[in-house]
PDB file of N, CA and C in Angstrom:
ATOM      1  N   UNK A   1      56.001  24.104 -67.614  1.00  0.00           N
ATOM      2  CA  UNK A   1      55.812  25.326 -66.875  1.00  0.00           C
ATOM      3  C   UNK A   1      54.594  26.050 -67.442  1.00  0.00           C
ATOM      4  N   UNK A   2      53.701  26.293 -66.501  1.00  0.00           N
ATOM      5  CA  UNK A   2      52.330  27.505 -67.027  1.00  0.00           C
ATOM      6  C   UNK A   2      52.861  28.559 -67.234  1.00  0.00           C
ATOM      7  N   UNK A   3      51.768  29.375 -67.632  1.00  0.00           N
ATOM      8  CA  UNK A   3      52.102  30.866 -67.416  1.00  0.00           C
ATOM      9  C   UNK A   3      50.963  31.689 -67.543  1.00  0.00           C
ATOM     10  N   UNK A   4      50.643  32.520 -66.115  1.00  0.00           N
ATOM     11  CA  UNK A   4      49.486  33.592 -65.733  1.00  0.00           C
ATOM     12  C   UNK A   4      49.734  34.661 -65.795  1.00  0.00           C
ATOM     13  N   UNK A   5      48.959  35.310 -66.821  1.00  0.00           N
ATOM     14  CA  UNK A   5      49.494  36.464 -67.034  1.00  0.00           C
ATOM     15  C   UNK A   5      51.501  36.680 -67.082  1.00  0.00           C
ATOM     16  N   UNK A   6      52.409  37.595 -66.514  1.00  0.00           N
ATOM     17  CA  UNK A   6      53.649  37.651 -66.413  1.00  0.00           C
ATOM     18  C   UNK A   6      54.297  36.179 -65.557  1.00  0.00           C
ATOM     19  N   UNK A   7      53.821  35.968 -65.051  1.00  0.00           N
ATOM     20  CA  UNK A   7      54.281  34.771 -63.984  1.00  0.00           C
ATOM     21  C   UNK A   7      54.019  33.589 -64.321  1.00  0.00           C
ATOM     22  N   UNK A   8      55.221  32.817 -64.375  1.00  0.00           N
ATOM     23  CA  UNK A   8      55.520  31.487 -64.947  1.00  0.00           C
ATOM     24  C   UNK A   8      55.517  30.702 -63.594  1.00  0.00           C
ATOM     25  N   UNK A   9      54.505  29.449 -63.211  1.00  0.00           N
ATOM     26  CA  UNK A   9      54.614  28.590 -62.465  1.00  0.00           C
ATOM     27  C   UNK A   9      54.655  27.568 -62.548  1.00  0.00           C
ATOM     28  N   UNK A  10      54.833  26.231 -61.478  1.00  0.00           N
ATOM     29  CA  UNK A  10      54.772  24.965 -62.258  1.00  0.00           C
ATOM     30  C   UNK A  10      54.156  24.165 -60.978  1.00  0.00           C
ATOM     31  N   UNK A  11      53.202  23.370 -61.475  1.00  0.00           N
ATOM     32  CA  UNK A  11      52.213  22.757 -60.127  1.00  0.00           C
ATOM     33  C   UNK A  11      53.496  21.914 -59.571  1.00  0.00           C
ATOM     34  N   UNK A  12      53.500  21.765 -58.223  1.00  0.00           N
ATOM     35  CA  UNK A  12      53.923  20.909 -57.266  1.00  0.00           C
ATOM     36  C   UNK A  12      53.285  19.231 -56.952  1.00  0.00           C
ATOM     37  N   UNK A  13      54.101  18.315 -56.904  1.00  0.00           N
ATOM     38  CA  UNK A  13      54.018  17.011 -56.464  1.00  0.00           C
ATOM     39  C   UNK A  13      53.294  16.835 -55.622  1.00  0.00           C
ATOM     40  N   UNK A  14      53.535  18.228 -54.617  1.00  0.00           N
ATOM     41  CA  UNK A  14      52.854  17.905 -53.337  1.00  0.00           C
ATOM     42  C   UNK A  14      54.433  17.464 -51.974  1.00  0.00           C
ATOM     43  N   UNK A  15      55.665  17.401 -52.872  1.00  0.00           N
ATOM     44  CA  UNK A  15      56.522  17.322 -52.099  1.00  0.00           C
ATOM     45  C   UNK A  15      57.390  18.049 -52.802  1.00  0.00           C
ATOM     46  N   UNK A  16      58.232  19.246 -52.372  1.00  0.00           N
ATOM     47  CA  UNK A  16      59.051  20.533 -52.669  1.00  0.00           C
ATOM     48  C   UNK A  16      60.164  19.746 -53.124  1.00  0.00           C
ATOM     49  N   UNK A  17      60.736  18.549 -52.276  1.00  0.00           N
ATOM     50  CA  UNK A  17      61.778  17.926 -52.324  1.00  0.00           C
ATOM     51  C   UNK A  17      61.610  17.254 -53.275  1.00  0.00           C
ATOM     52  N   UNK A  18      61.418  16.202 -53.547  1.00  0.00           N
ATOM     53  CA  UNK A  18      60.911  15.748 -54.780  1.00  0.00           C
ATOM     54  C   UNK A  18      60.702  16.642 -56.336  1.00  0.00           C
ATOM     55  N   UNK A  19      60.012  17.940 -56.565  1.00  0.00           N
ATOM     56  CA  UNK A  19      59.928  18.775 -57.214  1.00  0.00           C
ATOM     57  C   UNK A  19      61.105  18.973 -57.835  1.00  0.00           C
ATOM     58  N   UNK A  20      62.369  19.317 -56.842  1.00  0.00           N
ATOM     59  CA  UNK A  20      63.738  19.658 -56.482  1.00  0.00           C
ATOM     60  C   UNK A  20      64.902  18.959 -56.624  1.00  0.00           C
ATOM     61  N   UNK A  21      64.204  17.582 -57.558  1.00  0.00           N
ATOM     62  CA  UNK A  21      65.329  16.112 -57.372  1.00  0.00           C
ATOM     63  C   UNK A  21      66.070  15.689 -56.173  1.00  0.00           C
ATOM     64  N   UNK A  22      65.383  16.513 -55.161  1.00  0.00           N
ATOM     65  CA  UNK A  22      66.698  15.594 -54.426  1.00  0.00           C
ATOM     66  C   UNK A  22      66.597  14.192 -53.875  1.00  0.00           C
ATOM     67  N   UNK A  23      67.052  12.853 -53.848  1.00  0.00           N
ATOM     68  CA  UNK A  23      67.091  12.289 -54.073  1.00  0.00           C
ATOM     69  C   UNK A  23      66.477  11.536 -52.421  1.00  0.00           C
ATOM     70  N   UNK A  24      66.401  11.744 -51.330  1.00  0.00           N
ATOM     71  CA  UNK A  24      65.917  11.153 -50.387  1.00  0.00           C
ATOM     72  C   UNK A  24      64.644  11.945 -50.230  1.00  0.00           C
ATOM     73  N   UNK A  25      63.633  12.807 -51.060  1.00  0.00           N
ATOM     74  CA  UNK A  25      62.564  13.691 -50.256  1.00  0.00           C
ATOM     75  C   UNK A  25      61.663  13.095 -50.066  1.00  0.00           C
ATOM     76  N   UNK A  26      61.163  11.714 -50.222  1.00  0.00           N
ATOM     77  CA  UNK A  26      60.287  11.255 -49.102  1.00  0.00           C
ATOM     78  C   UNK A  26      60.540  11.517 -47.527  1.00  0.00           C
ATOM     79  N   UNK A  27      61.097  10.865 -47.623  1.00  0.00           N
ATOM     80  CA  UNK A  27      62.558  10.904 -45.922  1.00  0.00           C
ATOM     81  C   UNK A  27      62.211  12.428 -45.552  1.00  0.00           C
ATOM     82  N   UNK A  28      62.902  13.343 -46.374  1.00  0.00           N
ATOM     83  CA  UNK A  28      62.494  14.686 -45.737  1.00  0.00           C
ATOM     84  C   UNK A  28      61.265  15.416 -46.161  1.00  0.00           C
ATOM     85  N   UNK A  29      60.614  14.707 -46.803  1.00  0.00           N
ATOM     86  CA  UNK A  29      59.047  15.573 -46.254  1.00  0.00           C
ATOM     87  C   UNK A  29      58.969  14.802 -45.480  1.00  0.00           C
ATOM     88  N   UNK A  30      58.902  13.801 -44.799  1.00  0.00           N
ATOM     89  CA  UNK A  30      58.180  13.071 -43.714  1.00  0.00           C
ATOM     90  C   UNK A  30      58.543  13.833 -42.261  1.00  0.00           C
ATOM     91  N   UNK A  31      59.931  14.306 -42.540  1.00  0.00           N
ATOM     92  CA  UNK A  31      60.873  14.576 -41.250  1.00  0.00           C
ATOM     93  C   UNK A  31      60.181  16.201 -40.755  1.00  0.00           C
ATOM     94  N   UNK A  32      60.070  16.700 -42.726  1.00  0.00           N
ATOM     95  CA  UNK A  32      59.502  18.133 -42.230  1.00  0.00           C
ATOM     96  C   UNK A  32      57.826  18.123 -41.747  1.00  0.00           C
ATOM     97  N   UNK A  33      57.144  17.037 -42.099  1.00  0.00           N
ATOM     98  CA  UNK A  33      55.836  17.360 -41.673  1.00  0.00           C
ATOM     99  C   UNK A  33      55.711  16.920 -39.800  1.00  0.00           C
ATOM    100  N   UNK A  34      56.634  15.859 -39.558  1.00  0.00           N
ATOM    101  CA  UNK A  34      56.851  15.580 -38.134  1.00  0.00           C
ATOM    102  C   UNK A  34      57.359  16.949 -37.451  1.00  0.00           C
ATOM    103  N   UNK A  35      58.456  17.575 -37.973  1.00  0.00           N
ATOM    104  CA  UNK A  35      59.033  19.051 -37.441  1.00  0.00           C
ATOM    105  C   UNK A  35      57.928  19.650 -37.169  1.00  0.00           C
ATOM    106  N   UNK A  36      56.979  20.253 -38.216  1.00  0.00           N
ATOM    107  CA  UNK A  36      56.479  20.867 -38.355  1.00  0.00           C
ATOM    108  C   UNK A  36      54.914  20.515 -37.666  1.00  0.00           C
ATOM    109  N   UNK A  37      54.503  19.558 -37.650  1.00  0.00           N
ATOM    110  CA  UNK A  37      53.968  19.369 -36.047  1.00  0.00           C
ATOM    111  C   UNK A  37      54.211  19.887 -34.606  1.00  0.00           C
ATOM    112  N   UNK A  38      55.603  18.450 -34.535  1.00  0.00           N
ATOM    113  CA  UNK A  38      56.138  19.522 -33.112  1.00  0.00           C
ATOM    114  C   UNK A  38      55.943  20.839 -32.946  1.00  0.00           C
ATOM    115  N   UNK A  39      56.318  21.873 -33.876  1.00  0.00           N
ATOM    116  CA  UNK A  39      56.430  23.450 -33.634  1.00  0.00           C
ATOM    117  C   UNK A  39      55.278  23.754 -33.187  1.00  0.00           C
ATOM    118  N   UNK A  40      54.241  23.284 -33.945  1.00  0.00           N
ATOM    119  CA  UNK A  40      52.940  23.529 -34.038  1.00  0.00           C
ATOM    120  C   UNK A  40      52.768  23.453 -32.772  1.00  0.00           C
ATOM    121  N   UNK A  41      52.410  22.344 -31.808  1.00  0.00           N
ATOM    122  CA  UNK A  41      52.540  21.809 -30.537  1.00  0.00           C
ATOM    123  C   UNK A  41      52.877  22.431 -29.441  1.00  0.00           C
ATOM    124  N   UNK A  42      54.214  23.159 -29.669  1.00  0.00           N
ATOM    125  CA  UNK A  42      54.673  24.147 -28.844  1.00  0.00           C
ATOM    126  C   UNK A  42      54.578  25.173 -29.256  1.00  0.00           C
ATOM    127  N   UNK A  43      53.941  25.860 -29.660  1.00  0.00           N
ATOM    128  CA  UNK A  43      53.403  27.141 -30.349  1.00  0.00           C
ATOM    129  C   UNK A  43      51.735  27.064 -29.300  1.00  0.00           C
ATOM    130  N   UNK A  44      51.220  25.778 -29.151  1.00  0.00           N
ATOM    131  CA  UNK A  44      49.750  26.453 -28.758  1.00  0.00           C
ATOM    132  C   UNK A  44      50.133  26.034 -27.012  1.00  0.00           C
ATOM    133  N   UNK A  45      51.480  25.631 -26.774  1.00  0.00           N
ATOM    134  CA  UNK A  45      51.859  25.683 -25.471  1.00  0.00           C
ATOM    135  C   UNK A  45      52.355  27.031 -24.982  1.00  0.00           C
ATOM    136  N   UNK A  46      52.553  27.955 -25.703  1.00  0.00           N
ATOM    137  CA  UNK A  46      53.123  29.296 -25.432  1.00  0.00           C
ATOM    138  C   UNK A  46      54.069  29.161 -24.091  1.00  0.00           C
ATOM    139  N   UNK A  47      55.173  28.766 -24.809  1.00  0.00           N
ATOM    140  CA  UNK A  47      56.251  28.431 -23.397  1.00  0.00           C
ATOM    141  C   UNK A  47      57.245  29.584 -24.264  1.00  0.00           C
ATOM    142  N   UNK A  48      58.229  29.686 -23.035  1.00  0.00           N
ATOM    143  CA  UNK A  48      59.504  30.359 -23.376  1.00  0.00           C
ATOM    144  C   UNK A  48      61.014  28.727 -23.816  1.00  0.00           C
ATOM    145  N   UNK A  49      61.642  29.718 -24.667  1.00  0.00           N
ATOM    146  CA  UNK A  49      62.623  28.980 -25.541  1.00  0.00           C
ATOM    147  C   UNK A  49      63.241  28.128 -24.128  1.00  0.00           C
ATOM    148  N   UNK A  50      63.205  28.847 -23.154  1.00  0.00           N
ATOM    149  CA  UNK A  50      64.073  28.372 -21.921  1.00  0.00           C
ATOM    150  C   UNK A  50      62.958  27.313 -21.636  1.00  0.00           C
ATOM    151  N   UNK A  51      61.893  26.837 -21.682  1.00  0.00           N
ATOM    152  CA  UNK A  51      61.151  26.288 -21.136  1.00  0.00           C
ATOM    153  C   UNK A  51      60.822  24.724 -21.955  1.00  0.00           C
ATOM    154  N   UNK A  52      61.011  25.287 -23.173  1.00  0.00           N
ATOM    155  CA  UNK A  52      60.624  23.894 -24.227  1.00  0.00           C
ATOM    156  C   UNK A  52      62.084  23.439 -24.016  1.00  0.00           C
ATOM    157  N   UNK A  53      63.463  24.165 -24.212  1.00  0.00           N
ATOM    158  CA  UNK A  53      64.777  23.566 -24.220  1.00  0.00           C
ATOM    159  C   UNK A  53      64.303  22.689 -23.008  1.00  0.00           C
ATOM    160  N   UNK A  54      63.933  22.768 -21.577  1.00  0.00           N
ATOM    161  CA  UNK A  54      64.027  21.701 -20.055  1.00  0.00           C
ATOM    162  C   UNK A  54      63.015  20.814 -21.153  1.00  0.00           C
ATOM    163  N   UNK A  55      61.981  21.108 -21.513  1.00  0.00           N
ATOM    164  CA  UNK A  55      60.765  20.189 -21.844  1.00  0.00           C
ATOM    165  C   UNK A  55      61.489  18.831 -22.708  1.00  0.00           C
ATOM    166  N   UNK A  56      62.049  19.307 -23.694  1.00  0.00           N
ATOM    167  CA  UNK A  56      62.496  18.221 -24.501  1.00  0.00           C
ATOM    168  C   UNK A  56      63.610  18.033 -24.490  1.00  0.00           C
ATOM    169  N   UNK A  57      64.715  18.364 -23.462  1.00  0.00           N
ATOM    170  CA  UNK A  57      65.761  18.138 -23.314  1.00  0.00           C
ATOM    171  C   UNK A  57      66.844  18.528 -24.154  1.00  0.00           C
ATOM    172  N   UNK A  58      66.600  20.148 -24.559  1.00  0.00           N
ATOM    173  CA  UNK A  58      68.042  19.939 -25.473  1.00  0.00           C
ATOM    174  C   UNK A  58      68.653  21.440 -25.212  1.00  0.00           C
ATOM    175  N   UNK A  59      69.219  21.838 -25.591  1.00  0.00           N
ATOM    176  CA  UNK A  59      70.123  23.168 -25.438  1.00  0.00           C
ATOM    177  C   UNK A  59      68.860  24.538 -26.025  1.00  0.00           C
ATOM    178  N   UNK A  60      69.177  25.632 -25.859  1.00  0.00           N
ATOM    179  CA  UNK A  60      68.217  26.406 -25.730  1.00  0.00           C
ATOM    180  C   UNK A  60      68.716  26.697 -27.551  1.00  0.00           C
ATOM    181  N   UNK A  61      69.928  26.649 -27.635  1.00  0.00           N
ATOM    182  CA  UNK A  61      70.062  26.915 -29.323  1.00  0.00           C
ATOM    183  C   UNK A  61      69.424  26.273 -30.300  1.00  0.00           C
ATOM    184  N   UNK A  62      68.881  24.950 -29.285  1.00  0.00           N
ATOM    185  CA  UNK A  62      68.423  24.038 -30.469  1.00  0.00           C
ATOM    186  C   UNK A  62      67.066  24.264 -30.603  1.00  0.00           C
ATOM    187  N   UNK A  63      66.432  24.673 -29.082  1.00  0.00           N
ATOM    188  CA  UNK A  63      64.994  25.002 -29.511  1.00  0.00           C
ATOM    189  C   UNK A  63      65.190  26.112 -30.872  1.00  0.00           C
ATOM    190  N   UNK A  64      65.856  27.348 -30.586  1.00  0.00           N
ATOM    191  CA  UNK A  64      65.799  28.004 -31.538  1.00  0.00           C
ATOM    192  C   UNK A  64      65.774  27.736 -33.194  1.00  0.00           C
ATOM    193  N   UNK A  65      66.717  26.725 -33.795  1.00  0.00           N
ATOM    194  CA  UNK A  65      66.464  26.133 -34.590  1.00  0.00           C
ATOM    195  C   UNK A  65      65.476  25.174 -35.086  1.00  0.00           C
ATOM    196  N   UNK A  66      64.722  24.418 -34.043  1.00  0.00           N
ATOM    197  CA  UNK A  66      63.244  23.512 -33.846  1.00  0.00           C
ATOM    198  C   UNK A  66      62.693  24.926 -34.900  1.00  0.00           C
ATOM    199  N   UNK A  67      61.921  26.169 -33.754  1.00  0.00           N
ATOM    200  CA  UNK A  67      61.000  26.692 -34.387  1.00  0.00           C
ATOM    201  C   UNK A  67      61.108  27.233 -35.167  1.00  0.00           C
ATOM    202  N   UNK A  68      62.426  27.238 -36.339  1.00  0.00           N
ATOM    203  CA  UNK A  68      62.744  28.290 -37.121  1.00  0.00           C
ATOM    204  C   UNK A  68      62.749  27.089 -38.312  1.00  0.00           C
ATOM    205  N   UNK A  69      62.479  25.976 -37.997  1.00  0.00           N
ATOM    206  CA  UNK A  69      62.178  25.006 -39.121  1.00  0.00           C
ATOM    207  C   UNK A  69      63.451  24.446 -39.723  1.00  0.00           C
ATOM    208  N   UNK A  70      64.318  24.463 -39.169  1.00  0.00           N
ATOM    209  CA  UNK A  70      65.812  23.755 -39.397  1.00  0.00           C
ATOM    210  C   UNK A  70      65.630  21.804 -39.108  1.00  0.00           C
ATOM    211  N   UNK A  71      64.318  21.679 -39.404  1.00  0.00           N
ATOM    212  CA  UNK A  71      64.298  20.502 -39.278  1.00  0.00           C
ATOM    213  C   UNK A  71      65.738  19.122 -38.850  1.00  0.00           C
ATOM    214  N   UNK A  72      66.324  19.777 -40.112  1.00  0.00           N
ATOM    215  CA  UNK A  72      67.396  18.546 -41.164  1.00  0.00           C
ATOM    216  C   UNK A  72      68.269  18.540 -39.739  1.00  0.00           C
ATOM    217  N   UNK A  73      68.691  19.327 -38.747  1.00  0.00           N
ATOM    218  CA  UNK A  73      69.296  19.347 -37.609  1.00  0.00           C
ATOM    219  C   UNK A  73      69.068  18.064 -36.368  1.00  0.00           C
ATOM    220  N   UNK A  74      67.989  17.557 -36.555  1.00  0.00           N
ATOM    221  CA  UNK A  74      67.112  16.778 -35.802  1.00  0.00           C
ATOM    222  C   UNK A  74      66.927  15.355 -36.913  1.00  0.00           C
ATOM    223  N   UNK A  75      67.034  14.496 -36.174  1.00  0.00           N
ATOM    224  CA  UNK A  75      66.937  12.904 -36.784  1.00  0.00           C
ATOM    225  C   UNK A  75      65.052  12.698 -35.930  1.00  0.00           C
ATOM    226  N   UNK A  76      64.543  12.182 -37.269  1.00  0.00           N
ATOM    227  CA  UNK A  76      63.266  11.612 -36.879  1.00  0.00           C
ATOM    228  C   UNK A  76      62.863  10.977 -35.638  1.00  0.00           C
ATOM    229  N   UNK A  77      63.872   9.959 -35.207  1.00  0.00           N
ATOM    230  CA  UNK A  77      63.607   9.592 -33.575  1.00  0.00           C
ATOM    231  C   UNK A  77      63.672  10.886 -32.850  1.00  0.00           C
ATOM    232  N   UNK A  78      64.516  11.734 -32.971  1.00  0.00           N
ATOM    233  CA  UNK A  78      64.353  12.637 -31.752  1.00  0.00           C
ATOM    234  C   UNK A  78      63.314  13.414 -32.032  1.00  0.00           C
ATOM    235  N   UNK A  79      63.025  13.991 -33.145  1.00  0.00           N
ATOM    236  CA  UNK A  79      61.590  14.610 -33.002  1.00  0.00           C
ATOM    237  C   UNK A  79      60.234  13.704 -32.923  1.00  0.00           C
ATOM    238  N   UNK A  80      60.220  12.385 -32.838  1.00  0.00           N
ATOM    239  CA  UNK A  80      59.174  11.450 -32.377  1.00  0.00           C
ATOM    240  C   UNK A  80      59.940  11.548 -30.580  1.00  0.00           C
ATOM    241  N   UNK A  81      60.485  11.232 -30.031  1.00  0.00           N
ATOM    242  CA  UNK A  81      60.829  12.317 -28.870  1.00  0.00           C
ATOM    243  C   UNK A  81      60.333  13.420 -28.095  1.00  0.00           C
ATOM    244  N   UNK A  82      60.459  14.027 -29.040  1.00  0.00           N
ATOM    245  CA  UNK A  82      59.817  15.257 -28.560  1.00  0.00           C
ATOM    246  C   UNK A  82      58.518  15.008 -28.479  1.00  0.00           C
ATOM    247  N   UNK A  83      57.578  14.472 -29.564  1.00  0.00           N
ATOM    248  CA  UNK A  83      56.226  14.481 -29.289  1.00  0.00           C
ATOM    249  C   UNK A  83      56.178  13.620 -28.476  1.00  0.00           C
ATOM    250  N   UNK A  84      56.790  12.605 -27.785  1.00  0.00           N
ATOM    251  CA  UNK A  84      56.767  11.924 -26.635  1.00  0.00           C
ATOM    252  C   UNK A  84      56.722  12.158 -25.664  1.00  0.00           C
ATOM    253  N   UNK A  85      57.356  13.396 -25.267  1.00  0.00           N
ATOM    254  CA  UNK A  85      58.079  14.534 -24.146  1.00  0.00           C
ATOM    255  C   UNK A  85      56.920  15.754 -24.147  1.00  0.00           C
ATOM    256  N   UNK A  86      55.979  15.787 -24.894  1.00  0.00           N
ATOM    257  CA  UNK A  86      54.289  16.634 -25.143  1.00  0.00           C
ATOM    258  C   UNK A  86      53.258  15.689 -24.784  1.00  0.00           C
ATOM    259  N   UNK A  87      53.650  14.366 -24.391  1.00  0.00           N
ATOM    260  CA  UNK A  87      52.576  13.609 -24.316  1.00  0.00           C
ATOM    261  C   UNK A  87      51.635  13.406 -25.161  1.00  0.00           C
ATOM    262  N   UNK A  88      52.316  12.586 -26.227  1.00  0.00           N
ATOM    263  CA  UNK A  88      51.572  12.552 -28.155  1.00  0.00           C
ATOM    264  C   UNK A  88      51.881  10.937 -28.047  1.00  0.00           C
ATOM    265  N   UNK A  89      50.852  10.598 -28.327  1.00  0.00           N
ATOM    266  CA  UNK A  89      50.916   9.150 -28.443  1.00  0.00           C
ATOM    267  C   UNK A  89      51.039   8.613 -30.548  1.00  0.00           C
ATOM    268  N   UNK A  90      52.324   8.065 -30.866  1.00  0.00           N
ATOM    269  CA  UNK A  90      52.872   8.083 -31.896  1.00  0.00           C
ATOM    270  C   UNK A  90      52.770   6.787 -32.575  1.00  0.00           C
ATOM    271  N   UNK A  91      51.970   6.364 -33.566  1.00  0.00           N
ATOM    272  CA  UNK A  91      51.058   5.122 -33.944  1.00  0.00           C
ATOM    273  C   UNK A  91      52.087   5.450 -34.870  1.00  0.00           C
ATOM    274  N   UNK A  92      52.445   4.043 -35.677  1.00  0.00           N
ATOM    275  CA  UNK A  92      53.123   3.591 -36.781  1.00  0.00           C
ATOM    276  C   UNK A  92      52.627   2.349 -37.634  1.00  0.00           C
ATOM    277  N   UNK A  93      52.104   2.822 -38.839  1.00  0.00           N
ATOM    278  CA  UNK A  93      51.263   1.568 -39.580  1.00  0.00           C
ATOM    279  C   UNK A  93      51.670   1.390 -40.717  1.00  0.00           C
ATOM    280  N   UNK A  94      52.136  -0.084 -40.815  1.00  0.00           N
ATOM    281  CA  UNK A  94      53.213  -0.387 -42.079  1.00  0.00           C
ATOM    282  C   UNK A  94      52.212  -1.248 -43.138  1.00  0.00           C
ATOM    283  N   UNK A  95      51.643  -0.614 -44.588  1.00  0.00           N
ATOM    284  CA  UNK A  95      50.951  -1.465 -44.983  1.00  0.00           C
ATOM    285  C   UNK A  95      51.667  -1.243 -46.696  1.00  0.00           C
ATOM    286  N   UNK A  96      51.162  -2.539 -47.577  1.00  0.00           N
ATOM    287  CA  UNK A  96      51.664  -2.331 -48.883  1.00  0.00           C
ATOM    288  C   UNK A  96      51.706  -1.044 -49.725  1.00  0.00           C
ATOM    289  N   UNK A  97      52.446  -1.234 -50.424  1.00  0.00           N
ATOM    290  CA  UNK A  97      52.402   0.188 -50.912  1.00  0.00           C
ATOM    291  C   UNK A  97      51.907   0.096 -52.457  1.00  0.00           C
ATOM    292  N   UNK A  98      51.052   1.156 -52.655  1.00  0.00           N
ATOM    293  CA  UNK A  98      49.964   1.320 -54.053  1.00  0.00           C
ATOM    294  C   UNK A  98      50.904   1.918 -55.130  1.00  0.00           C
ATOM    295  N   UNK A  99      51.096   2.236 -56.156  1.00  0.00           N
ATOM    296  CA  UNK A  99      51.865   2.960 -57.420  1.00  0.00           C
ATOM    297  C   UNK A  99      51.158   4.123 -57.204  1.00  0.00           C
ATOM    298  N   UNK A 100      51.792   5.431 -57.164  1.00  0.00           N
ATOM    299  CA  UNK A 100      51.313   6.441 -57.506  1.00  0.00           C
ATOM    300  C   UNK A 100      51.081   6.911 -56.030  1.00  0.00           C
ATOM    301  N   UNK A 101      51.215   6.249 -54.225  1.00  0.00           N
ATOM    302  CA  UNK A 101      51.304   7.099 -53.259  1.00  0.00           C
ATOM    303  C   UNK A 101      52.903   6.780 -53.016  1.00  0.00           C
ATOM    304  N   UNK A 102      52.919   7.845 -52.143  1.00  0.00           N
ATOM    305  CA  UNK A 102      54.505   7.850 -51.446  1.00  0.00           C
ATOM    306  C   UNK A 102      54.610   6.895 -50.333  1.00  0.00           C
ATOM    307  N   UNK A 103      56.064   6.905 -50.607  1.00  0.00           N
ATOM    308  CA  UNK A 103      56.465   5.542 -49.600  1.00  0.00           C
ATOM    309  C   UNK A 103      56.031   5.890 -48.584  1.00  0.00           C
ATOM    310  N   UNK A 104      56.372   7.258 -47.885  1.00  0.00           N
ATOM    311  CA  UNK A 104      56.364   7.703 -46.481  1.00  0.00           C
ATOM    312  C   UNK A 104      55.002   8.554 -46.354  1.00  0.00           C
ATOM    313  N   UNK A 105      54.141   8.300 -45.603  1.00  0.00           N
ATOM    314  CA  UNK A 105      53.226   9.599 -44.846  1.00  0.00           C
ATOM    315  C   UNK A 105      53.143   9.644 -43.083  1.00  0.00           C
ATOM    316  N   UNK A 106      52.456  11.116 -43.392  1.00  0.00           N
ATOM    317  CA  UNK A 106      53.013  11.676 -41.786  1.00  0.00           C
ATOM    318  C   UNK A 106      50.847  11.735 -41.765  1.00  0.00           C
ATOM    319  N   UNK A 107      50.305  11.472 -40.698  1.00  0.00           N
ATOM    320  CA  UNK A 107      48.959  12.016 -40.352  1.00  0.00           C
ATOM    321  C   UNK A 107      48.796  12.598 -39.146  1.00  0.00           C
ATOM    322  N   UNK A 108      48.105  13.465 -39.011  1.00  0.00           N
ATOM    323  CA  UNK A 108      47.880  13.780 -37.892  1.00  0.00           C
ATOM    324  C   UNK A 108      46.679  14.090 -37.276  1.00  0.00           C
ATOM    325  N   UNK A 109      46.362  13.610 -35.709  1.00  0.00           N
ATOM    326  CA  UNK A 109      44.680  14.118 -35.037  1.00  0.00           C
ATOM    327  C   UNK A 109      44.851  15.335 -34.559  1.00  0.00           C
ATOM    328  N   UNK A 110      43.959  16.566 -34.960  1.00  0.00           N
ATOM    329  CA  UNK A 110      43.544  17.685 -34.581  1.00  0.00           C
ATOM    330  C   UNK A 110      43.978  17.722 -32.913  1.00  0.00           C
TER     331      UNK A 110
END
């Protein structure tokens, strides 16, 4: 742990979950950076909650939870779904894995 001036911090992994031990946070950073797309997505669509619920097919409670970042509510297929249902074309590239990157990454085009 550092410490600046009164405030004690401690650099990040780069994944909160991980930081946090919990024991699947590849899995859920991947899930939260996919979430957290989607929102993004429908945020520069400026729709109403009633409007993304018809868009991606789900109950209007659930949009509410989508943009409030309740990710863990939502399984990765359905939010690859959703960007399906935005018309996001969703590339998946499986290559060896190096020591020192994470199993899972999320990229995204502007």
């Amino acid at each position: 742990m550092k410490k600046q001036g009164n405030i004690e911090f401690e650099n990040s992994s780069g994944n909160v979950f991980d930081d946090l031990g919990i024991d699947n946070a590849e899995e859920l950073q991947a899930r939260g950076m996919v979430g957290f797309h989607v929102v993004e997505l429908l945020k520069r669509k400026d729709m109403k909650q009633r409007e993304i619920a018809e868009l991606l097919g789900i109950k209007q409670t659930e949009v509410s939870h989508l943009l409030n970042g309740h990710f863990s509510r939502f399984t990765v297929d359905k939010l690859l779904d959703f960007l399906k249902r935005m018309n996001q074309k969703i590339t998946i590239q499986i290559s060896p894995h190096k020591q020192g990157e994470p199993y899972h990454n999320v990229a995204f085009d502007a």
